[in-house]
N, C-alpha and C. Protein backbone atom coordinates (compact mmCIF):
# COMPACT_ATOMS: atom_id res chain seq x y z
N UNK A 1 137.94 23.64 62.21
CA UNK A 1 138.15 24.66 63.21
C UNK A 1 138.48 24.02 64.56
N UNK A 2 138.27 22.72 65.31
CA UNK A 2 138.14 22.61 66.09
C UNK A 2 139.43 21.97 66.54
N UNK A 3 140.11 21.41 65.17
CA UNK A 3 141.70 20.62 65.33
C UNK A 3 142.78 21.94 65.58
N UNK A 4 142.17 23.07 64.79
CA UNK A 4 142.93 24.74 65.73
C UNK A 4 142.80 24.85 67.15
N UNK A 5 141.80 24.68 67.64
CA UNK A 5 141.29 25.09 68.87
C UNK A 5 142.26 24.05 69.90
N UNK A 6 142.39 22.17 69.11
CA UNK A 6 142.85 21.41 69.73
C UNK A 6 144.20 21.57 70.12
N UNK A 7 144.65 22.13 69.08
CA UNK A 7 146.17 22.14 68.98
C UNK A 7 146.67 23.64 69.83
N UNK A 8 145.93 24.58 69.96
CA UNK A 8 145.73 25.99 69.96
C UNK A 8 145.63 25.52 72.33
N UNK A 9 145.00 24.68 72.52
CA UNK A 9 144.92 24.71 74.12
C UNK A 9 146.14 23.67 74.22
N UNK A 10 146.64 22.70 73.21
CA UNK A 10 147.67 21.59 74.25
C UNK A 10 149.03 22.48 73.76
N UNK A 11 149.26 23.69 73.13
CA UNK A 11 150.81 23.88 72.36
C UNK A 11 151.65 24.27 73.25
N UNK A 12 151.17 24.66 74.83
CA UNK A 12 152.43 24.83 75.87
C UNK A 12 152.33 23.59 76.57
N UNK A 13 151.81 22.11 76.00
CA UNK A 13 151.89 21.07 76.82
C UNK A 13 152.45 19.98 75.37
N UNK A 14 153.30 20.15 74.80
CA UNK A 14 153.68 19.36 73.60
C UNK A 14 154.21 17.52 74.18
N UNK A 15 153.70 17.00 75.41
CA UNK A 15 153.63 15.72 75.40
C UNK A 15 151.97 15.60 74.70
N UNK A 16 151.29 16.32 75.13
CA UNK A 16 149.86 15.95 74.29
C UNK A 16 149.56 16.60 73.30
N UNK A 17 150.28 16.83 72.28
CA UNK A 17 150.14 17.12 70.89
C UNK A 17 150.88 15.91 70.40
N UNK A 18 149.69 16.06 68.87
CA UNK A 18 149.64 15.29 68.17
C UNK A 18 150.00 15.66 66.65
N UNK A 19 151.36 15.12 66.02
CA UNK A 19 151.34 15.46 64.83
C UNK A 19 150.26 15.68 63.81
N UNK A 20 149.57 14.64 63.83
CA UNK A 20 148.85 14.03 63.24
C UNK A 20 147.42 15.07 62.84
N UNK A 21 147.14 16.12 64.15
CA UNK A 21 146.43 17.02 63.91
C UNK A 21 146.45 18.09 62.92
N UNK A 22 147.49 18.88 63.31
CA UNK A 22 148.31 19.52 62.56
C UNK A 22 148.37 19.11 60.81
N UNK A 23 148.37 17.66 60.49
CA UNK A 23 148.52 17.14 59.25
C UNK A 23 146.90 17.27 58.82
N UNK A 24 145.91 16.35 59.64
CA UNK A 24 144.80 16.87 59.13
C UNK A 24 143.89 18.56 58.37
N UNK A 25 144.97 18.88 59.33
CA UNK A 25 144.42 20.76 58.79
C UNK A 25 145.28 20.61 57.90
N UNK A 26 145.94 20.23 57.03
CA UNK A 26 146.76 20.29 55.98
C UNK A 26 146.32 19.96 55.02
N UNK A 27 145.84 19.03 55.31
CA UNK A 27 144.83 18.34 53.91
C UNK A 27 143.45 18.36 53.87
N UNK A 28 142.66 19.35 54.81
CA UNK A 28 141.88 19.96 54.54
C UNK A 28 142.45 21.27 53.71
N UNK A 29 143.21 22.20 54.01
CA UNK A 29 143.57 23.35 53.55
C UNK A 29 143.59 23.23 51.86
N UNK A 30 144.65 21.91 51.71
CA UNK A 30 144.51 21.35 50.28
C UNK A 30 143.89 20.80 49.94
N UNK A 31 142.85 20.17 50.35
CA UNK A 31 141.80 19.72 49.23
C UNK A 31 140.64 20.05 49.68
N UNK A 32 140.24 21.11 50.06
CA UNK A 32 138.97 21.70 49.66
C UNK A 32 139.15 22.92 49.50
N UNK A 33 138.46 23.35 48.67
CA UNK A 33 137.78 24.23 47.68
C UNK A 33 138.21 25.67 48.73
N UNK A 34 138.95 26.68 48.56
CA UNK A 34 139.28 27.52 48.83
C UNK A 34 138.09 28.50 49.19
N UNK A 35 137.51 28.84 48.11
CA UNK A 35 136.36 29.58 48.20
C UNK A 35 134.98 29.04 48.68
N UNK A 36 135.00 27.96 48.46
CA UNK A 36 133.66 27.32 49.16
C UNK A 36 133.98 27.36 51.07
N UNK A 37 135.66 27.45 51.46
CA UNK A 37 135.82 27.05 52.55
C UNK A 37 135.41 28.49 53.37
N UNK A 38 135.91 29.57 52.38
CA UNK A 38 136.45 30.94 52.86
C UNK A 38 134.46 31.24 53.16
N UNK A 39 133.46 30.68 52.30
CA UNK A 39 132.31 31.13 52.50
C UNK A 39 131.44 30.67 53.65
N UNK A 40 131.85 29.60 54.06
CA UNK A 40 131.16 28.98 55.42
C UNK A 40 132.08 29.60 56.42
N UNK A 41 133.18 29.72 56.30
CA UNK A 41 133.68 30.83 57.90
C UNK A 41 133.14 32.21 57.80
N UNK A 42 132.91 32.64 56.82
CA UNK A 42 131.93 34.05 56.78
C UNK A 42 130.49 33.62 57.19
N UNK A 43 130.10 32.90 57.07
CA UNK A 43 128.70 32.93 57.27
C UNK A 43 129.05 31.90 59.20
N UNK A 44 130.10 31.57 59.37
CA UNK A 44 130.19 31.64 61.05
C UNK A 44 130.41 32.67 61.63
N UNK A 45 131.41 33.40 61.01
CA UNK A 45 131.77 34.71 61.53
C UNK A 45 130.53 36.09 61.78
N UNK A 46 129.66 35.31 60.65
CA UNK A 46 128.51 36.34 60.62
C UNK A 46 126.99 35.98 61.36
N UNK A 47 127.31 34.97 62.69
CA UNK A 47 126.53 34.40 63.51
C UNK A 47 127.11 34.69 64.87
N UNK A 48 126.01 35.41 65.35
CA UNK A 48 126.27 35.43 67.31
C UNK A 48 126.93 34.44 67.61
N UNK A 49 126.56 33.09 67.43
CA UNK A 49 126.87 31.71 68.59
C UNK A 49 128.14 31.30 68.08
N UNK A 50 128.36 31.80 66.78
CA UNK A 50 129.68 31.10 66.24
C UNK A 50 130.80 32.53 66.01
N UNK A 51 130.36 33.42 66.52
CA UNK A 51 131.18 34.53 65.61
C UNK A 51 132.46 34.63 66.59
N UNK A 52 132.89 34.46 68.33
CA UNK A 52 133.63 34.65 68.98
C UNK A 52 134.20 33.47 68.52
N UNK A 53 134.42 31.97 68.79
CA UNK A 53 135.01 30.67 68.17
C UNK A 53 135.74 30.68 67.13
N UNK A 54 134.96 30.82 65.93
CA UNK A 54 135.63 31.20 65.00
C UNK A 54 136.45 32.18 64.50
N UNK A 55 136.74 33.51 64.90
CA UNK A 55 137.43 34.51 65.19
C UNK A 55 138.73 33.75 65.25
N UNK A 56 138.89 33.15 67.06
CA UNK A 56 139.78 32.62 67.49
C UNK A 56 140.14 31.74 66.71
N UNK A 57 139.81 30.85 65.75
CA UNK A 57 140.33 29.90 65.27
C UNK A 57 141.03 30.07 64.37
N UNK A 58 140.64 31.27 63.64
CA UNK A 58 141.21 32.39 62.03
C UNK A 58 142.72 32.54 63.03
N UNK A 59 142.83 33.41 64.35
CA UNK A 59 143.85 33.44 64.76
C UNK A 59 145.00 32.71 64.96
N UNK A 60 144.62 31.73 65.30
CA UNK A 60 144.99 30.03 65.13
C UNK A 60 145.59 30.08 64.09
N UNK A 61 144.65 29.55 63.56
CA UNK A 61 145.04 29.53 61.71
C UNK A 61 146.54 30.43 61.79
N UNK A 62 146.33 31.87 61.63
CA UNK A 62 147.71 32.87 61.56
C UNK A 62 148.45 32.15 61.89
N UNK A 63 148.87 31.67 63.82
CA UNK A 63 149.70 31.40 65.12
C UNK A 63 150.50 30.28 64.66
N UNK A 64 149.41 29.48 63.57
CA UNK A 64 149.41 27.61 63.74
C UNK A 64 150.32 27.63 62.33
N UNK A 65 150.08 28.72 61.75
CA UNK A 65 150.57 28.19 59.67
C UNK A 65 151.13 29.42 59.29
N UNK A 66 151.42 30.39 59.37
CA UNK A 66 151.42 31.62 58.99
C UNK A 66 152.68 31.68 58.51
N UNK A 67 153.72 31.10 59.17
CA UNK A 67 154.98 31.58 59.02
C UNK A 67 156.04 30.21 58.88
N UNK A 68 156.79 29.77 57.93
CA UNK A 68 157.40 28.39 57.91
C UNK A 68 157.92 27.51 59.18
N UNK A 69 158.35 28.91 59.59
CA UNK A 69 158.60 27.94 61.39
C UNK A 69 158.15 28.01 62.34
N UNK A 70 156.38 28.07 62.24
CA UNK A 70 155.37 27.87 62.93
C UNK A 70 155.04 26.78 63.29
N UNK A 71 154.49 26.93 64.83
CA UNK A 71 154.63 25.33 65.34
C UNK A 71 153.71 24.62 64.59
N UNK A 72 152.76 24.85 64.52
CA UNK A 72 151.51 23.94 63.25
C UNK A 72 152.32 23.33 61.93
N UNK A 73 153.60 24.31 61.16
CA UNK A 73 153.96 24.03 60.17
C UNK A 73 155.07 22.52 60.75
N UNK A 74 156.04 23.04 61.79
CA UNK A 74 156.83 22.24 62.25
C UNK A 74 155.81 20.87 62.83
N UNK A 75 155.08 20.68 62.89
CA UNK A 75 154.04 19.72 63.24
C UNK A 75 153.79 18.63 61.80
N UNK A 76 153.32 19.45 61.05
CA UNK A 76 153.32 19.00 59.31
C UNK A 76 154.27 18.25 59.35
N UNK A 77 155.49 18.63 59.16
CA UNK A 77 156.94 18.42 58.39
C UNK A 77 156.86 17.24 59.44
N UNK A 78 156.86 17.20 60.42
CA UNK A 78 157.30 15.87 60.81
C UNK A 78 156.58 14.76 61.00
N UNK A 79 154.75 14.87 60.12
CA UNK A 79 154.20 14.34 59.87
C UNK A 79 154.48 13.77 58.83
N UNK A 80 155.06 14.26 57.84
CA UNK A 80 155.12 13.86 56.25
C UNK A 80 156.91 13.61 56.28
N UNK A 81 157.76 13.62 57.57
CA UNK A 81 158.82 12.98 57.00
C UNK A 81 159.03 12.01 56.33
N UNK A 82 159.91 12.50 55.35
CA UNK A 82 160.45 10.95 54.20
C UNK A 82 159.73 10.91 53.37
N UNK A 83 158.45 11.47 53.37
CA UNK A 83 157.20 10.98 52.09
C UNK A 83 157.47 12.69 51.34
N UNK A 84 157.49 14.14 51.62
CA UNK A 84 157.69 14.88 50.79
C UNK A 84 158.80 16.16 51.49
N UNK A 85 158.91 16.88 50.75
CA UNK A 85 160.24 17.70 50.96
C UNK A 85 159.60 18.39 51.70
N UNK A 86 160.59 18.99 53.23
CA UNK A 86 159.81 19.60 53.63
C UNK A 86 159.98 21.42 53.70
N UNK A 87 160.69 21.65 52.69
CA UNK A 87 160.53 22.99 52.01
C UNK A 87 158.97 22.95 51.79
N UNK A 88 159.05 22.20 50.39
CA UNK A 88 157.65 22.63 50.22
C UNK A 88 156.72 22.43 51.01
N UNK A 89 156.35 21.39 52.00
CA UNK A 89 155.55 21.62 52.84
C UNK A 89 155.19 23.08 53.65
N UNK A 90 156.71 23.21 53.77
CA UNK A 90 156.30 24.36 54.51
C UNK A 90 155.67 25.81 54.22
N UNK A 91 156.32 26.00 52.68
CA UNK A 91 155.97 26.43 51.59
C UNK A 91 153.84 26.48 51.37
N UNK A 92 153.99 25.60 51.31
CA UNK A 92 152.45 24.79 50.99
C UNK A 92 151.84 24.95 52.57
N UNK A 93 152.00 25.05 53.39
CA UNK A 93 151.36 25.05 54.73
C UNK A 93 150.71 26.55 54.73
N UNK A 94 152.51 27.33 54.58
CA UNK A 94 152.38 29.13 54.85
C UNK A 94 151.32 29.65 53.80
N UNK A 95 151.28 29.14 52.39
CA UNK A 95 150.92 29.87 51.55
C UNK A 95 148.95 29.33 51.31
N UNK A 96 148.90 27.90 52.06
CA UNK A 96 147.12 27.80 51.80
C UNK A 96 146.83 28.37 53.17
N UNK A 97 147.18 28.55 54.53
CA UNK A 97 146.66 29.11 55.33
C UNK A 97 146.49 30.80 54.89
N UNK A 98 147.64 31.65 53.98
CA UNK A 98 147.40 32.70 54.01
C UNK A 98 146.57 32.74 53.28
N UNK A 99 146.27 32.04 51.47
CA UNK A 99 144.78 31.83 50.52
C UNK A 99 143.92 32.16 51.39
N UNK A 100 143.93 31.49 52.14
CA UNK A 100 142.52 31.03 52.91
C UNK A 100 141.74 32.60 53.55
N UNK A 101 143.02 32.88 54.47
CA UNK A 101 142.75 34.43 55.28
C UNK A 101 142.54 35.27 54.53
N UNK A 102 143.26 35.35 53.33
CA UNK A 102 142.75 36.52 52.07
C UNK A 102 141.60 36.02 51.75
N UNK A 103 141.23 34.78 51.49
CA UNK A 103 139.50 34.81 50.46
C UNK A 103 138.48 35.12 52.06
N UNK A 104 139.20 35.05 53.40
CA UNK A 104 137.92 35.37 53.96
C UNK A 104 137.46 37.14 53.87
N UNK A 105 139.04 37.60 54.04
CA UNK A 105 139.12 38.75 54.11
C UNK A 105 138.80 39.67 55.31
């Protein structure tokens, strides 16, 4: 949540963004457990101290991956140039951020 938040305050200052962030939420998205992930943001969402933060970060999430030529996705792709296609990345970006928003629901 907090590499959303990171990327989410520097994205109208893109000398201090970092691909590299962007890639990390990527491979969290893919390799962990969908439903185990979708159950600890419910149980933030379902806490006073964490419930405004996390909100915002789900939004994120949308802002950051939602759509193939989202800056989070365009962030990816030029993380993983040359190593995978970046159709599917982008593909693979749009479609585990939306998993994700459906299993929270």
């Amino acid at each position: 949540m907090s590499k959303l938040h990171k990327i989410g305050e520097r994205e109208d200052q893109p000398d201090r963004l970092a691909d590299k962030d962007a890639l990390d939420i990527f491979r969290l998205l893919r390799g962990i457990d969908t439903a185990s992930l979708a159950e600890s943001i419910r149980r933030l969402l379902g806490k006073d101290v964490s419930r405004a933060v996390t909100g915002e970060a789900l939004k994120l999430l949308r802002h950051l991956f939602g759509r193939p030529d989202a800056n989070g996705v365009e962030m990816v792709v030029r993380a993983t140039e040359g190593l995978e296609d970046p159709a599917t990345i982008r593909a693979s970006c749009v479609g585990l951020a939306s998993e994700l928003l459906e299993a929270i629901g």
